[in-house]
Protein backbone atom coordinates (compact mmCIF):
# COMPACT_ATOMS: atom_id res chain seq x y z
CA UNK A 1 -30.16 -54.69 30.43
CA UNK A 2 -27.75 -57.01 28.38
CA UNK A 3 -24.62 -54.74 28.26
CA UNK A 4 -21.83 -56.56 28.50
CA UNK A 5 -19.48 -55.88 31.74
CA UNK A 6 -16.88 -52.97 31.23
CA UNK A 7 -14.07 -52.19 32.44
CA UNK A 8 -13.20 -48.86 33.01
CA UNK A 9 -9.64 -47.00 34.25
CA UNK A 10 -8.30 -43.27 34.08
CA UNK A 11 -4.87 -43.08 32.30
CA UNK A 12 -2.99 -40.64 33.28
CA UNK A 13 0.60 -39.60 31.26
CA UNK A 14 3.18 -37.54 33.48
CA UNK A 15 5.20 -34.97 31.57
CA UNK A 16 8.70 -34.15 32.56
CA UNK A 17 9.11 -30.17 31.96
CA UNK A 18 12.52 -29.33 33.88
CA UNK A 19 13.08 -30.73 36.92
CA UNK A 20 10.92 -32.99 38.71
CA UNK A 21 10.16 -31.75 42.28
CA UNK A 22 9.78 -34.89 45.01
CA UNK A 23 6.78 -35.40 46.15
CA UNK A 24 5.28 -33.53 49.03
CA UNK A 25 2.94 -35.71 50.47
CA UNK A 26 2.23 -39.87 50.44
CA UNK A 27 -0.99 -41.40 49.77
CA UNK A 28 -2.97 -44.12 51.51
CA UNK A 29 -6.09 -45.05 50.41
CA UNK A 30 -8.85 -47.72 52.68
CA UNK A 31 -10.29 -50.17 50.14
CA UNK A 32 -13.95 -49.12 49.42
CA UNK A 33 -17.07 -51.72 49.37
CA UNK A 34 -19.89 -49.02 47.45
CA UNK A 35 -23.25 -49.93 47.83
CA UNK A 36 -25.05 -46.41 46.42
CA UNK A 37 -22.90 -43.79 48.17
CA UNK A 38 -19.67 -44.62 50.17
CA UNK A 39 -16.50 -42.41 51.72
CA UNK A 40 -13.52 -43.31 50.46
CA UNK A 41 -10.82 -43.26 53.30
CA UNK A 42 -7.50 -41.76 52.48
CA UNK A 43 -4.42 -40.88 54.97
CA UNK A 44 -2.10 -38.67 53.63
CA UNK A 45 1.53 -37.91 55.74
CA UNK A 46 4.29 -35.54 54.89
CA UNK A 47 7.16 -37.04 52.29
CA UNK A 48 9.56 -34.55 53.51
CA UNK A 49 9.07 -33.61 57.43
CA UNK A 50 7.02 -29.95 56.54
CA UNK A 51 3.70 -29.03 57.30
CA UNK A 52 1.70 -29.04 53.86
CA UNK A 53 -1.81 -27.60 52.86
CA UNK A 54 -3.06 -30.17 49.94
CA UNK A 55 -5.88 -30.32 47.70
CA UNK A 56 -7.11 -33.43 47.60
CA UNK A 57 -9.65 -34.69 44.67
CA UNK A 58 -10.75 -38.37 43.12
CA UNK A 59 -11.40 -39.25 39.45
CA UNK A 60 -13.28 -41.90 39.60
CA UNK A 61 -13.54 -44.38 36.81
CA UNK A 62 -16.49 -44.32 34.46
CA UNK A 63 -19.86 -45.68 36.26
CA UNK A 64 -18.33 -43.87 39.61
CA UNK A 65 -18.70 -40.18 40.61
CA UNK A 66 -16.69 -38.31 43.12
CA UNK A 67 -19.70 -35.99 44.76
CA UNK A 68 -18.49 -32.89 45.81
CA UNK A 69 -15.62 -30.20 45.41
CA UNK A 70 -11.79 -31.14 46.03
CA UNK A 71 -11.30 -31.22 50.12
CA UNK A 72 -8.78 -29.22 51.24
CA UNK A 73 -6.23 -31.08 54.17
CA UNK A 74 -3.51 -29.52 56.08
CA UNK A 75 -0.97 -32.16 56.75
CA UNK A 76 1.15 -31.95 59.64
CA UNK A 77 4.75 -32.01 59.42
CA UNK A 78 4.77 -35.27 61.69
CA UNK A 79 2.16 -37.58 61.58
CA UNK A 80 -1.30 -38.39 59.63
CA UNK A 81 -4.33 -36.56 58.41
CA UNK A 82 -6.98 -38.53 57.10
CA UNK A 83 -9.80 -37.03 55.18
CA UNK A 84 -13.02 -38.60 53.49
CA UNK A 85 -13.88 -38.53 49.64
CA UNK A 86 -17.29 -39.14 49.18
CA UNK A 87 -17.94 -41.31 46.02
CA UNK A 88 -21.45 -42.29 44.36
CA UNK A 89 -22.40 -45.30 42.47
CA UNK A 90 -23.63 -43.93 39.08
CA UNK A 91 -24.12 -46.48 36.45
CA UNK A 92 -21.70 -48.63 37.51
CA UNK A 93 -22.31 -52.79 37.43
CA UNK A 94 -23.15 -54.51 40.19
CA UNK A 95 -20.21 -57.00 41.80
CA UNK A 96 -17.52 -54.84 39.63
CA UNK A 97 -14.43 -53.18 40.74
CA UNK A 98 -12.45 -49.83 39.88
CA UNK A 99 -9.95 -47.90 40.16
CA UNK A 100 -10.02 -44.64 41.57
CA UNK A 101 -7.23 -42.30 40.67
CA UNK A 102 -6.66 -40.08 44.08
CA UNK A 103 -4.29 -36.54 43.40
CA UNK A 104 -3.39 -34.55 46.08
CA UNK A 105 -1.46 -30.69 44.81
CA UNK A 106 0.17 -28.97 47.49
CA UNK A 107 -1.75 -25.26 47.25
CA UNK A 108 1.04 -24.24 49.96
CA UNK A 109 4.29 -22.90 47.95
CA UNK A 110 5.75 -21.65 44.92
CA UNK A 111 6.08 -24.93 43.49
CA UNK A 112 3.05 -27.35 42.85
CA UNK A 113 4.28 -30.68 43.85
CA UNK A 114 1.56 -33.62 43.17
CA UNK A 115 1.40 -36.87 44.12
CA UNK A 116 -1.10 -39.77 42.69
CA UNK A 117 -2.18 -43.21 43.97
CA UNK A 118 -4.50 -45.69 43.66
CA UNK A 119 -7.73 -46.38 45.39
CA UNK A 120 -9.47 -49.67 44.75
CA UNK A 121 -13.39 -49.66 44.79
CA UNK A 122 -15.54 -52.73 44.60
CA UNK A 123 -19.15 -52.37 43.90
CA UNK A 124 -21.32 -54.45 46.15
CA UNK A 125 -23.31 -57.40 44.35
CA UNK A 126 -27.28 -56.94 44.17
CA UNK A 127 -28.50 -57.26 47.34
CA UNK A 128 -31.97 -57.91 46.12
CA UNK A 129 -33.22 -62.10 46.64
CA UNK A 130 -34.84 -61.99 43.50
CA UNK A 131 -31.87 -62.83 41.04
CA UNK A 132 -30.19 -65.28 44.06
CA UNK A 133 -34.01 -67.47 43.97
CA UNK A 134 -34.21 -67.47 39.84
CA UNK A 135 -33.13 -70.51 39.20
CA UNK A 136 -34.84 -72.07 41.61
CA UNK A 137 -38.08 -70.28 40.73
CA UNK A 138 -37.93 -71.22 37.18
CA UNK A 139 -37.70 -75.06 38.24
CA UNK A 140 -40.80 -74.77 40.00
CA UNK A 141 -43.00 -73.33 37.55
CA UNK A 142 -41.35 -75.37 35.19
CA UNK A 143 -42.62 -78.26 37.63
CA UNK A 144 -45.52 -76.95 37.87
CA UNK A 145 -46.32 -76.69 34.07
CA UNK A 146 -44.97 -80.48 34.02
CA UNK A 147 -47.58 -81.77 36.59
CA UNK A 148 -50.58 -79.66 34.72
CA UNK A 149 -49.73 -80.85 31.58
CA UNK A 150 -49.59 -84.19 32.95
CA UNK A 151 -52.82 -83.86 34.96
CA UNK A 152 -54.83 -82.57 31.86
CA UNK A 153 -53.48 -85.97 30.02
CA UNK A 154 -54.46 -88.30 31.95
CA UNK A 155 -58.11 -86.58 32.42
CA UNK A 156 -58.38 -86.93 28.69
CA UNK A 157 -57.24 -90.13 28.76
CA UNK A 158 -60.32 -90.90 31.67
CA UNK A 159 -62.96 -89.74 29.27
């Protein structure tokens, strides 16, 4: 309809209670193009050199929906694991672009360490031809109008 464009990001506010654990994992996150439905790419490798068992969830921004539970990754103590976040366009404009908070919570010790990063999504334009030919649809029937009206005047002019 005519809703303006939005734009839409999760805030997020750390609080400081004691001391701050280091993180136990880092974060790298594959750019997304979303059409309807996408995966959202993310590598994750251990901060501190130990094996880690992480929970791994995306809060998408609003117009975006993470489908699916948190996926659980173990993360070897050398090394990458990847895992895929699937991620559905749901209401979202077309040709827009997001931000998609990713936290991963080690599940593995006494102590839950978290980490958060940024994923950037872009929604793919319409891929329909209908709004690319508008224009030039309009200035044909426009034309078209132009030479009836014009054809009609001179025929009453003839008579």
């Amino acid at each position: 309809g005519g809703n303006p464009p939005v734009a839409s990001q999760r805030a997020w506010l750390p609080l400081a209670l004691g001391a701050s654990p280091p993180e136990a994992v880092r974060l790298a996150a594959l750019p997304l193009r979303l059409d309807v439905e996408g995966g959202l790419g993310v590598r994750l490798e251990s901060a501190d050199g130990e094996p880690h068992r992480v929970r791994l969830r995306a809060l998408p921004a609003r117009g975006l929906r993470a489908a699916g539970d948190a996926a659980l990754v173990d993360v070897p103590a050398r090394g990458t694991a990847s895992a895929t976040l699937p991620i559905v366009r749901a209401g979202a404009a077309r040709g827009s672009r997001h931000a998609v908070l990713l936290v991963a919570e080690s599940v593995d010790g006494s102590l839950a360490r978290t980490t958060v990063s940024v994923a950037p999504v872009e929604v793919a334009p319409d891929p329909s031809l209908l709004p690319r030919l508008r224009t030039a649809l309009l200035v044909v029937g426009g034309l078209l109008v132009a030479l009836a009206l014009g054809f009609e005047a001179f025929r009453r002019t003839r008579t």
